[in-house]
Protein backbone atom coordinates (compact mmCIF):
# COMPACT_ATOMS: atom_id res chain seq x y z
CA UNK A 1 -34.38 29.00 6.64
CA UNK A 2 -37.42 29.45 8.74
CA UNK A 3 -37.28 33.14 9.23
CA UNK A 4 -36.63 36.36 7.65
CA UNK A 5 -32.95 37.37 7.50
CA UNK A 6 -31.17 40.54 6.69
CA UNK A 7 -27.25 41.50 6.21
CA UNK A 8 -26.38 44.48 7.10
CA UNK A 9 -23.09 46.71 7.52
CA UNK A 10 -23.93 48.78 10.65
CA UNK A 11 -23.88 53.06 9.52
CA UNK A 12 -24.28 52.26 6.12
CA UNK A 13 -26.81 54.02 4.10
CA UNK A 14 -28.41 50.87 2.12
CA UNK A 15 -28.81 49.45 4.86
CA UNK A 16 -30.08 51.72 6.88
CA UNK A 17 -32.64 52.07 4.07
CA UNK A 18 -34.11 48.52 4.25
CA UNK A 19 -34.07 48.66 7.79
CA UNK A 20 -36.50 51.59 8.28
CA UNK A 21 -38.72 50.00 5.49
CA UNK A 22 -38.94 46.47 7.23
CA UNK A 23 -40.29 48.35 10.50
CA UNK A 24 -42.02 50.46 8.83
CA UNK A 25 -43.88 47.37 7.46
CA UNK A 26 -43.90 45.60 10.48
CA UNK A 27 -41.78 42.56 9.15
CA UNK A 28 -39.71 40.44 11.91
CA UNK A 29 -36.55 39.71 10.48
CA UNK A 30 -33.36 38.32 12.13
CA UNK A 31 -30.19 41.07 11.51
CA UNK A 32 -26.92 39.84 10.72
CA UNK A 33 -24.46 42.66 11.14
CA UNK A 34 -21.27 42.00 8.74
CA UNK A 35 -18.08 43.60 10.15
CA UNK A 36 -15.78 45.65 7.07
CA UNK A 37 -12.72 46.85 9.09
CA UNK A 38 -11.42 43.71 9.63
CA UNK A 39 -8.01 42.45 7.79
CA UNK A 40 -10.36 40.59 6.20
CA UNK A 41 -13.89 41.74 5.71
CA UNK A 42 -17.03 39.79 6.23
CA UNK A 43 -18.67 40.67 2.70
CA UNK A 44 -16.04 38.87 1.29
CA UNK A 45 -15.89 35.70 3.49
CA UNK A 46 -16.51 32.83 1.37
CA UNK A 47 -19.95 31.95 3.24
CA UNK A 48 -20.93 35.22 2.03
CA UNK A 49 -20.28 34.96 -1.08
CA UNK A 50 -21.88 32.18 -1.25
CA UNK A 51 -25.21 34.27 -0.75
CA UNK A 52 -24.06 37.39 -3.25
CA UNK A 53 -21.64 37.01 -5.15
CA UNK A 54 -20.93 40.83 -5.37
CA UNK A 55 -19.87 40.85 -1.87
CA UNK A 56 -22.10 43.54 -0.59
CA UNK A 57 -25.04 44.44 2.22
CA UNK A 58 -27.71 44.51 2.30
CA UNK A 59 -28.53 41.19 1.40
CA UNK A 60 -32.59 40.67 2.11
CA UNK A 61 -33.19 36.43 2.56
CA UNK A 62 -37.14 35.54 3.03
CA UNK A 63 -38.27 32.81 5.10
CA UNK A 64 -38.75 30.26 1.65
CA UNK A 65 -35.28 31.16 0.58
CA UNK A 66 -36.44 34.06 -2.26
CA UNK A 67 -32.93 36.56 -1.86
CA UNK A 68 -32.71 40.58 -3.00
CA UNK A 69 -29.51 42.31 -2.82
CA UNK A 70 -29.33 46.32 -3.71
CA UNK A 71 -31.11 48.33 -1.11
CA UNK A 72 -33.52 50.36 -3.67
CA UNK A 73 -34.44 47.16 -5.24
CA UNK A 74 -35.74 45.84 -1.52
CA UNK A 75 -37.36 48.62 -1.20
CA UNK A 76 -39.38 48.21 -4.18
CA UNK A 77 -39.62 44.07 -3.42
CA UNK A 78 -41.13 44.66 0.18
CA UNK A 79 -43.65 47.01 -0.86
CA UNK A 80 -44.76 44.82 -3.66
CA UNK A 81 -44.59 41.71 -1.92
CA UNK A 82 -46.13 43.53 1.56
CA UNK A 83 -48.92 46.31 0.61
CA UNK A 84 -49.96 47.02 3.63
CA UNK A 85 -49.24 49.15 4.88
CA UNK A 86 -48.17 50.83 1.94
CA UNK A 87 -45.34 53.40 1.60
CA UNK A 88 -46.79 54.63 -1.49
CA UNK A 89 -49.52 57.70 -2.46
CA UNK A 90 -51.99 56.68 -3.84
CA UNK A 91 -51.57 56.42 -7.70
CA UNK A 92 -54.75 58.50 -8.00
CA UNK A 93 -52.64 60.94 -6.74
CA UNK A 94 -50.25 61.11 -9.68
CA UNK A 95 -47.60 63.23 -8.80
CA UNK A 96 -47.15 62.76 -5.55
CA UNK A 97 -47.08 58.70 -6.58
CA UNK A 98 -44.74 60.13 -9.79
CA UNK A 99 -42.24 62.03 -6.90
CA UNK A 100 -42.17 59.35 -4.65
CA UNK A 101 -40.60 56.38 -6.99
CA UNK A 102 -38.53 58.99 -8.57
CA UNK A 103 -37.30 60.09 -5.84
CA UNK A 104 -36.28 56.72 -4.42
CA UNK A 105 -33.78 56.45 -7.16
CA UNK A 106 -32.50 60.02 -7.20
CA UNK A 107 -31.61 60.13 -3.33
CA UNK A 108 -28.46 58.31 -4.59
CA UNK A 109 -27.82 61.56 -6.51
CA UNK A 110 -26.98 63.27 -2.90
CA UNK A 111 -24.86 60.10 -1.85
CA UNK A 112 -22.60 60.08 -5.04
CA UNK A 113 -22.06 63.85 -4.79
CA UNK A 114 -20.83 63.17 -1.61
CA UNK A 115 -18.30 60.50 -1.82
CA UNK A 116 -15.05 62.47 -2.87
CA UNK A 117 -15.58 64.22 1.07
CA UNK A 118 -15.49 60.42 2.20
CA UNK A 119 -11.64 60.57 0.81
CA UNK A 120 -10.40 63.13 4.23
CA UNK A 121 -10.66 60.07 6.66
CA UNK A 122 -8.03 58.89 5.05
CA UNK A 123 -6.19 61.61 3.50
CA UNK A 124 -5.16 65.02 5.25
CA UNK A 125 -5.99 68.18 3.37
CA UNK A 126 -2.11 69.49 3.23
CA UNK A 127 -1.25 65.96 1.58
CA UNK A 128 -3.72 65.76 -1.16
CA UNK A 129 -3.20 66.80 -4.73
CA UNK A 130 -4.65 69.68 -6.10
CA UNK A 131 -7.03 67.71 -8.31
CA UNK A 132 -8.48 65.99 -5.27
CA UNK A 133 -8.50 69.41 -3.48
CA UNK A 134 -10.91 70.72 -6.53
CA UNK A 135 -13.01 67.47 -6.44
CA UNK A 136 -14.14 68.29 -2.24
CA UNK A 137 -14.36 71.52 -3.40
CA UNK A 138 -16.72 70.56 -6.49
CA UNK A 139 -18.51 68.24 -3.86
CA UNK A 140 -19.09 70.72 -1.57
CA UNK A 141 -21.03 72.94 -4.34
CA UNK A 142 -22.88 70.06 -5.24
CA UNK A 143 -24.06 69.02 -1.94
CA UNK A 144 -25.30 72.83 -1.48
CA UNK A 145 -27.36 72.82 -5.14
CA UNK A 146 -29.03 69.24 -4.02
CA UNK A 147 -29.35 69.92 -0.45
CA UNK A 148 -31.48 73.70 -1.90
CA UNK A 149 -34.14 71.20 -4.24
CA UNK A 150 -34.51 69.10 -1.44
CA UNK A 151 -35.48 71.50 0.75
CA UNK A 152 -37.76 73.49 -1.78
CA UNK A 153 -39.47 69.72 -1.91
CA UNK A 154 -40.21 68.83 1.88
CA UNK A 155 -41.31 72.34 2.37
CA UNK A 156 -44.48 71.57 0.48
CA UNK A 157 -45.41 68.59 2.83
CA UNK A 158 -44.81 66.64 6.12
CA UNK A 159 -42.49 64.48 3.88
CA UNK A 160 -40.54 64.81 1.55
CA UNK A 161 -43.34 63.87 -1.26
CA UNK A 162 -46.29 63.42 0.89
CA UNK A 163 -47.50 63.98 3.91
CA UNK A 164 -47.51 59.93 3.85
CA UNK A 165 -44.21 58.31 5.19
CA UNK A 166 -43.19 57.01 1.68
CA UNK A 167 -40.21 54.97 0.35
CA UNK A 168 -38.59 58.11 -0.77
CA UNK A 169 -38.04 59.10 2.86
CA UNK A 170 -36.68 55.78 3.73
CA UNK A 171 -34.47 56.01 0.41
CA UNK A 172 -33.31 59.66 1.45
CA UNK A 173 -33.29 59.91 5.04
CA UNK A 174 -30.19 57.90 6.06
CA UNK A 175 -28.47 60.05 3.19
CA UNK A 176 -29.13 62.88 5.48
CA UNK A 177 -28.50 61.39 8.33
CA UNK A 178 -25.37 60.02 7.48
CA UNK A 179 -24.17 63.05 5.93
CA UNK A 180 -24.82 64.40 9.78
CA UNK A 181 -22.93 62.57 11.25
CA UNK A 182 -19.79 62.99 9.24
CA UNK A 183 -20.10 66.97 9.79
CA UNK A 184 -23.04 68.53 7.47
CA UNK A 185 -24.83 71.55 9.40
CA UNK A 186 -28.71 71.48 8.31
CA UNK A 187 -28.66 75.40 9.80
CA UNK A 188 -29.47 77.04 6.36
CA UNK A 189 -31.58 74.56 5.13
CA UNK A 190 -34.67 74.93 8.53
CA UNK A 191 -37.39 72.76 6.58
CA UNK A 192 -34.92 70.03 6.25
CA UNK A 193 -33.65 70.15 9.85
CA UNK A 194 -37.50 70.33 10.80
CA UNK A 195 -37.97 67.15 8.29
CA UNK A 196 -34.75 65.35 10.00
CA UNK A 197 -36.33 66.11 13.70
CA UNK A 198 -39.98 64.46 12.30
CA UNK A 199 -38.36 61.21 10.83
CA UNK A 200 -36.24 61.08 13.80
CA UNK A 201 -38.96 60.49 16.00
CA UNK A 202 -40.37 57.95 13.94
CA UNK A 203 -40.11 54.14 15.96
CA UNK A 204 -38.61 52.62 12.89
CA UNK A 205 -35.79 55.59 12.84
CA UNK A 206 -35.24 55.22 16.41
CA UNK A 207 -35.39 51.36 16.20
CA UNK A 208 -32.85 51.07 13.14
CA UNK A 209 -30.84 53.89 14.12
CA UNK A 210 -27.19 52.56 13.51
CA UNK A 211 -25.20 50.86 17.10
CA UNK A 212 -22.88 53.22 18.79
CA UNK A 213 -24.63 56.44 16.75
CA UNK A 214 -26.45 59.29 18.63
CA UNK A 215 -28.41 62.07 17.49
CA UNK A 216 -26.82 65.43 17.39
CA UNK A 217 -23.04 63.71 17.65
CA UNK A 218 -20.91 63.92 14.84
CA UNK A 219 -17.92 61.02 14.21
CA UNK A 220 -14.87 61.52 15.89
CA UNK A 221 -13.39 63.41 12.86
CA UNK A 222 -15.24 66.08 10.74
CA UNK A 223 -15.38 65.81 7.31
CA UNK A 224 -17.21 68.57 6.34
CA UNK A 225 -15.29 70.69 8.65
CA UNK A 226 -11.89 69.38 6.91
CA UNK A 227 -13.81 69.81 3.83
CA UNK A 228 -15.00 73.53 3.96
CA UNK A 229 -11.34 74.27 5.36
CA UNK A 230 -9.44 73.70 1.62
């Protein structure tokens, strides 16, 4: 393999997370988009499998053959590997270095709270037990407590723990984003939506912003809208 090659499920938020980071480091990398809602996906194709055994994107493959799976872990891997520029504070700057890598891992906190809302596409409100009904609304509570702390932290800076781009914003912006696009309405949460509209307009946002997805338009059905409705 003579260049740098990345797997990717398009609108998915790990890879949407590696994505941002390799522009952001100005890496050239060749992007192999692996289609899921086929009869039979393209994770689990035997060629893939081949290459992780897990079955899952992102899958990060350098030009000497060295291969990363698990977006997070990337993250950490490029910025290691590639310093400069860096997407870290400075670690004389202790907390804001001590937010940043913490941070990383605990935007999967707003992700996971998330997931039972993922269920609706599926699954109409009137069909679902009440268990399930209690888990969306449970989700939905959650989702409101992390979405509050994450807007008490960007208020303090142009990003969410700096006012460096860091890897926390490439960890935790496609969370937001995504959760967007299936329905969530920043309107109570203004330094948030002001944080969304600055990362937005940054080239390697715009330049790994997911095929066939457009700011301000929500998917065709609205989960949060389906979810608030229980």
């Amino acid at each position: 393999m003579d260049e740098r090659t990345i797997y990717i499920v398009n609108g998915s938020i790990p890879s949407w997370r590696v994505l941002i980071a390799l522009q952001e480091k100005g890496l050239s990398f060749s992007q192999k988009r692996l289609f899921v809602m086929r009869s039979q996906r393209e994770t689990k194709t035997t060629e893939f499998l081949t290459l992780n055994p897990r079955g899952q994107a992102p899958l990060l493959i350098e030009p000497e053959g060295t291969k990363i799976n698990e977006s997070l872990a990337i993250l950490h891997y490029l910025e290691l590997r590639y310093p400069q520029p860096s997407l870290l504070p400075s670690p004389e700057n202790l907390q804001e270095y001590a937010n940043t890598i913490a941070w990383i891992q605990e935007a999967e906190i707003l992700a996971r709270v998330y997931e039972p809302i993922e269920n609706l596409f599926g699954n109409k409100p009137s069909e679902m037990s009440k268990s399930e009904r209690e888990k969306i609304r449970q989700a939905l509570s959650a989702i409101t407590f992390n979405l509050d702390l994450w807007e008490q932290r960007v208020a303090k800076h142009t990003y969410l723990a700096s006012d460096l781009f860091t890897l926390a914003d490439c960890s935790f912006y496609p969370v937001l984003a995504y959760l967007m696009r299936r329905g969530l309405v920043l309107n109570p949460f203004l330094k948030l939506q002001e944080y969304e509209l600055r990362v937005r307009k940054r080239l390697s946002a715009q330049a790994s912003r997911p095929e066939g997805w457009h700011y301000n338009k929500i998917s065709k059905t609205n989960l949060f809208k389906l979810a608030e409705a229980l």
